[in-house]
N, C-alpha and C. Protein backbone atom coordinates (compact mmCIF):
# COMPACT_ATOMS: atom_id res chain seq x y z
N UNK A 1 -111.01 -55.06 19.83
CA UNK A 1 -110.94 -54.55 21.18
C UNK A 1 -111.90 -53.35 21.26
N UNK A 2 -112.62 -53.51 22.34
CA UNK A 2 -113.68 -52.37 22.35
C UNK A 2 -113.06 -50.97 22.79
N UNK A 3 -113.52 -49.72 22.71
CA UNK A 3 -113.18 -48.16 22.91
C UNK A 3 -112.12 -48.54 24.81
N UNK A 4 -113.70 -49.41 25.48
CA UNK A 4 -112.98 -49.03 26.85
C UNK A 4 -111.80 -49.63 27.16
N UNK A 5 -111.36 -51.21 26.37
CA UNK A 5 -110.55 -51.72 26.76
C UNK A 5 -109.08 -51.11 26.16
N UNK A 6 -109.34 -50.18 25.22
CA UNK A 6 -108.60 -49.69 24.62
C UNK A 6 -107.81 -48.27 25.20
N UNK A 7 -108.98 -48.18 25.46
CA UNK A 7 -108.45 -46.47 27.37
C UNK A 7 -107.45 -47.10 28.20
N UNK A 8 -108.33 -48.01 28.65
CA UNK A 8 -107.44 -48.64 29.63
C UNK A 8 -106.19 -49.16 29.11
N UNK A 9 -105.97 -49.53 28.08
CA UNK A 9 -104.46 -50.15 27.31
C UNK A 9 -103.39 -49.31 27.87
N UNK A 10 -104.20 -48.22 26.90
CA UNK A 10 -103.45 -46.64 26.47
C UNK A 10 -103.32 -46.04 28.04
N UNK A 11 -104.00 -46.05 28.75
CA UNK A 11 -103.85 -45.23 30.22
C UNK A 11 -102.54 -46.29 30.70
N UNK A 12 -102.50 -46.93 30.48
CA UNK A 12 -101.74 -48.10 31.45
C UNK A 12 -100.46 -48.22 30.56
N UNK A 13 -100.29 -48.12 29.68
CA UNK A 13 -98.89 -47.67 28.56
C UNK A 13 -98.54 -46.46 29.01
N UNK A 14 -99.07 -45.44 29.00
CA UNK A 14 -98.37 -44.28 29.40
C UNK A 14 -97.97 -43.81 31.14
N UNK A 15 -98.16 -45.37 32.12
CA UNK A 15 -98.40 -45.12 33.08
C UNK A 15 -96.93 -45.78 33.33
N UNK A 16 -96.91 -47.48 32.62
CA UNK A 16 -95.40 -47.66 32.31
C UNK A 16 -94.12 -46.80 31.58
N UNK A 17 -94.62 -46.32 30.72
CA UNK A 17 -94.11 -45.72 30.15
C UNK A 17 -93.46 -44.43 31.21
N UNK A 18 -93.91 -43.58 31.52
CA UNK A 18 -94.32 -42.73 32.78
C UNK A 18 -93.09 -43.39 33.88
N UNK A 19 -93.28 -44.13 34.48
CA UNK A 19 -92.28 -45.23 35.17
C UNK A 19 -90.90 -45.27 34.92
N UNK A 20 -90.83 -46.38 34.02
CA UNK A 20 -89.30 -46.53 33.03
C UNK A 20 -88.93 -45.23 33.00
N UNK A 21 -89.67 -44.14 32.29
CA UNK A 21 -88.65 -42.62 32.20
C UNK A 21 -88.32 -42.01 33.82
N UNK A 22 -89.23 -42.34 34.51
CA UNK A 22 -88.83 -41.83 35.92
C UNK A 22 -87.47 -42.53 36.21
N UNK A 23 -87.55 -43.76 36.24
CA UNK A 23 -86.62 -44.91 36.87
C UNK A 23 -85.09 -44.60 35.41
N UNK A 24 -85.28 -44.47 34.53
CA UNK A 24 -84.09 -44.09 33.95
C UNK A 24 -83.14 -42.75 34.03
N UNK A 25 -84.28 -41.93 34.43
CA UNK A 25 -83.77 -40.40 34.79
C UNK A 25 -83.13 -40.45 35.90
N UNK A 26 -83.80 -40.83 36.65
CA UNK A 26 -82.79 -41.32 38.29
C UNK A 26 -81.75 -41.85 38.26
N UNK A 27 -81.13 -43.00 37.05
CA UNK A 27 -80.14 -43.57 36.73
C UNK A 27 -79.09 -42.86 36.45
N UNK A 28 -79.68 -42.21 35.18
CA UNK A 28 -78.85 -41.26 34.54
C UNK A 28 -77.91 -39.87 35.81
N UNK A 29 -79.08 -40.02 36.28
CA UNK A 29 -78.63 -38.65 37.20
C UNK A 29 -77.12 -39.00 38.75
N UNK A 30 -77.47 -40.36 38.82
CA UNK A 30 -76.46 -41.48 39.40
C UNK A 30 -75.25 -41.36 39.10
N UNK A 31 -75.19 -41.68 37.49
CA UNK A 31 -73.99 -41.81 37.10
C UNK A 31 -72.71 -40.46 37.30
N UNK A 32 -71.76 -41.04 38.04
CA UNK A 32 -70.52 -40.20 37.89
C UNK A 32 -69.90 -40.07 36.78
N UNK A 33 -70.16 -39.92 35.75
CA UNK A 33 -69.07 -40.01 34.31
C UNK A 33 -70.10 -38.92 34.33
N UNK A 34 -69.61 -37.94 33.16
CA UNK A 34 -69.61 -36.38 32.50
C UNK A 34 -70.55 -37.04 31.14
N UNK A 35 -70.28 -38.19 30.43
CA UNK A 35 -70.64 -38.79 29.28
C UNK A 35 -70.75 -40.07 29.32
N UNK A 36 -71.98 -40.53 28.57
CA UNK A 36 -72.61 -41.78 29.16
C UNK A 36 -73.23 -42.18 28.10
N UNK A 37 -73.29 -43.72 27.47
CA UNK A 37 -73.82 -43.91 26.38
C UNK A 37 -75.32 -44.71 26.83
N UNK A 38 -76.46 -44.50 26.22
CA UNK A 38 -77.61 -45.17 26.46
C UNK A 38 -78.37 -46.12 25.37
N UNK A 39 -78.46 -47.16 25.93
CA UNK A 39 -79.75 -47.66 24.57
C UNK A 39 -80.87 -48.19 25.32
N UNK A 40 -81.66 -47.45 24.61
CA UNK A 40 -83.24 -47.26 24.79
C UNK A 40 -83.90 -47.31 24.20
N UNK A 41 -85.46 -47.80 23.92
CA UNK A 41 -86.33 -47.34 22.84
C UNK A 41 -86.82 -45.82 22.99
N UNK A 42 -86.64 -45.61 21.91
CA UNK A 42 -86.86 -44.25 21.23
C UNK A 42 -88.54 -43.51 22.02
N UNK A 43 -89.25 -44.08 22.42
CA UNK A 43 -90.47 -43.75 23.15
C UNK A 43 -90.18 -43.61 24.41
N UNK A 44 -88.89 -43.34 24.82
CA UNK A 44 -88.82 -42.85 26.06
C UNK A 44 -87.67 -41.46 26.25
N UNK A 45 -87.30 -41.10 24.97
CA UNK A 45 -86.67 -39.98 24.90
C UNK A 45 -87.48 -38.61 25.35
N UNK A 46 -88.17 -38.33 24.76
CA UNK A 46 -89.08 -37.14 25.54
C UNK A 46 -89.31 -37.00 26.58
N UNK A 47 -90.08 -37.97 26.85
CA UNK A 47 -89.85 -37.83 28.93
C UNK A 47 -89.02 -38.04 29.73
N UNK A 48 -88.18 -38.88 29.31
CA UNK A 48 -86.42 -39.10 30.19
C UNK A 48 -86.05 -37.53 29.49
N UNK A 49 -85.84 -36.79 28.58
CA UNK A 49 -85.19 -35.91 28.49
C UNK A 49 -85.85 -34.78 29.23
N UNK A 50 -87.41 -34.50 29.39
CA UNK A 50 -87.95 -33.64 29.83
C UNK A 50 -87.64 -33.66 31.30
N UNK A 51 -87.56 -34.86 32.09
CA UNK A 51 -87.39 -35.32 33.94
C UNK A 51 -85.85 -34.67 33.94
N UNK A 52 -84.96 -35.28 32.97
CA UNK A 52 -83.43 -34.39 33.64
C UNK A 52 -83.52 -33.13 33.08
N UNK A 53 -83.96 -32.50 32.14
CA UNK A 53 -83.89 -31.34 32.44
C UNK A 53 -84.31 -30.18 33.99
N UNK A 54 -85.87 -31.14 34.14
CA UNK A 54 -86.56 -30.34 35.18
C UNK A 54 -85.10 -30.92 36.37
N UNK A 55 -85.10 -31.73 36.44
CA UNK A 55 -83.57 -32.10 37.59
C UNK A 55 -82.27 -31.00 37.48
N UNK A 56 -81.94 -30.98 36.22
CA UNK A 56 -80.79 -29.99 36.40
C UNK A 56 -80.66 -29.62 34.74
N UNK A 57 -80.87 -28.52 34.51
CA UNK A 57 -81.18 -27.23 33.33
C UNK A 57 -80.34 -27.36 32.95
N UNK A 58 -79.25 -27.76 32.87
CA UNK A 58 -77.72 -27.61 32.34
C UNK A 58 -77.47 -28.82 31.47
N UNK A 59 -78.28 -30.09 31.58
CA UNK A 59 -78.44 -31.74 31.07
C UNK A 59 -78.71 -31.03 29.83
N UNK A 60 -77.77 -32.13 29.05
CA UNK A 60 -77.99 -31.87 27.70
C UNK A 60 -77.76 -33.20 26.69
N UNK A 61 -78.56 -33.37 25.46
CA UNK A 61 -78.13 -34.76 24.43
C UNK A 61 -77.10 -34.26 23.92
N UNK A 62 -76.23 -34.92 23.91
CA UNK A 62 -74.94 -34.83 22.95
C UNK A 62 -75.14 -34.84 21.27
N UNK A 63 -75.70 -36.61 21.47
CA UNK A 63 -75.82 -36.96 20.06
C UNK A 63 -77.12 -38.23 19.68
N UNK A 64 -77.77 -38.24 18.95
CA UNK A 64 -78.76 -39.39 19.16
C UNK A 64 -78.28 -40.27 18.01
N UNK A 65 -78.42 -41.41 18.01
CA UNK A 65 -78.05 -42.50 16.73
C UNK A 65 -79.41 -43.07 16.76
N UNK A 66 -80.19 -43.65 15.86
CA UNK A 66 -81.19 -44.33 15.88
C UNK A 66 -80.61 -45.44 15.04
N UNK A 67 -80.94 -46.91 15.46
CA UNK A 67 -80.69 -47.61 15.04
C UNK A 67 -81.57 -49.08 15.09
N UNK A 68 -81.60 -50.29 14.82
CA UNK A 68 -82.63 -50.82 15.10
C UNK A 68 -81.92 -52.41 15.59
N UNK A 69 -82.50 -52.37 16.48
CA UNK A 69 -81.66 -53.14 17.11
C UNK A 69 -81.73 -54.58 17.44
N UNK A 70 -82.80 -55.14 16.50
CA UNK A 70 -83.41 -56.46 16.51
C UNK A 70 -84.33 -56.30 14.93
N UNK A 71 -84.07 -57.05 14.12
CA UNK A 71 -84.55 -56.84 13.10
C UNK A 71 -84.87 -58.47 12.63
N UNK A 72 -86.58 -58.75 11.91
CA UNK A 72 -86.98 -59.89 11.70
C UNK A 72 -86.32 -60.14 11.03
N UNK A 73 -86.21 -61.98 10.39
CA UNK A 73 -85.79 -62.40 9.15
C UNK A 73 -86.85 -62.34 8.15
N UNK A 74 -86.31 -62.34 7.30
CA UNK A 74 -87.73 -62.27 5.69
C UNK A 74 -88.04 -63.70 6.00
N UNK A 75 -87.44 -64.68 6.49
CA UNK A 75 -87.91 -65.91 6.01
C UNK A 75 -87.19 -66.42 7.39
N UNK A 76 -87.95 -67.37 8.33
CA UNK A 76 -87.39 -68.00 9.38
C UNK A 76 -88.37 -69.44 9.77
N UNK A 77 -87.72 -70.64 9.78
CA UNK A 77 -88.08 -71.57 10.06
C UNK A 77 -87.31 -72.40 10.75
N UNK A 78 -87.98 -72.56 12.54
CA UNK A 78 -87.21 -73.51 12.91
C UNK A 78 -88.04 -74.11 14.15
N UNK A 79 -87.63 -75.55 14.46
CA UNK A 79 -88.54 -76.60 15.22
C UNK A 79 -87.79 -76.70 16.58
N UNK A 80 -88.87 -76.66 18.02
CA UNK A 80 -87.67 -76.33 19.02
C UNK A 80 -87.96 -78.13 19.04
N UNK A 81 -88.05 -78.89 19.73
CA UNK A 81 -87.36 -80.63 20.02
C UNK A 81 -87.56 -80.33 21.97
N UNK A 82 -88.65 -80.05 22.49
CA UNK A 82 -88.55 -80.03 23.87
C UNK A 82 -89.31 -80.71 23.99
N UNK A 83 -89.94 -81.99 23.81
CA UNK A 83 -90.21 -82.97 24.18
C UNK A 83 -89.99 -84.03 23.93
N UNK A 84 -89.61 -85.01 24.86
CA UNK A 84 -89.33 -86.69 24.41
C UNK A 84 -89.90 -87.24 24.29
N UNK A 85 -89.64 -88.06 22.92
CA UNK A 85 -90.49 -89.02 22.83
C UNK A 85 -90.60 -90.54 23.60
């Protein structure tokens, strides 16, 4: 992939990226419960945390767990059958 197509990747990842944290902060800020559990990828903690703060100074993480939440097999083989013969 050449330099420019690679700007543009990267400009356009952090533009989604950028997005999703807007659109989750708004969520968050929705919710009526005091405590609220989230799962998210981890690349959107900084800016969802930075948007509710600037929203209300008092927002705070409780607790973070990292965990992984889809994990390959070492070894996977299988045939899907979607066509008739």
């Amino acid at each position: 992939m050449n330099q420019d197509k690679k700007d543009k990747k990267d400009e356009m990842d952090k533009l989604v990226l950028n997005y999703r944290n807007e659109a989750l902060a708004n969520s968050i800020m929705q919710q009526p419960n005091s405590k609220i559990f989230i799962t998210y990828g981890n690349a959107h903690l900084p800016g969802t945390y930075q948007i509710l703060k600037a929203k209300d100074p008092n927002w705070k993480i409780a607790s973070v767990k990292w965990i992984r939440t889809i994990d390959t097999p070492k070894e996977y083989q299988k045939e899907l059958d979607l066509l008739e013969e």
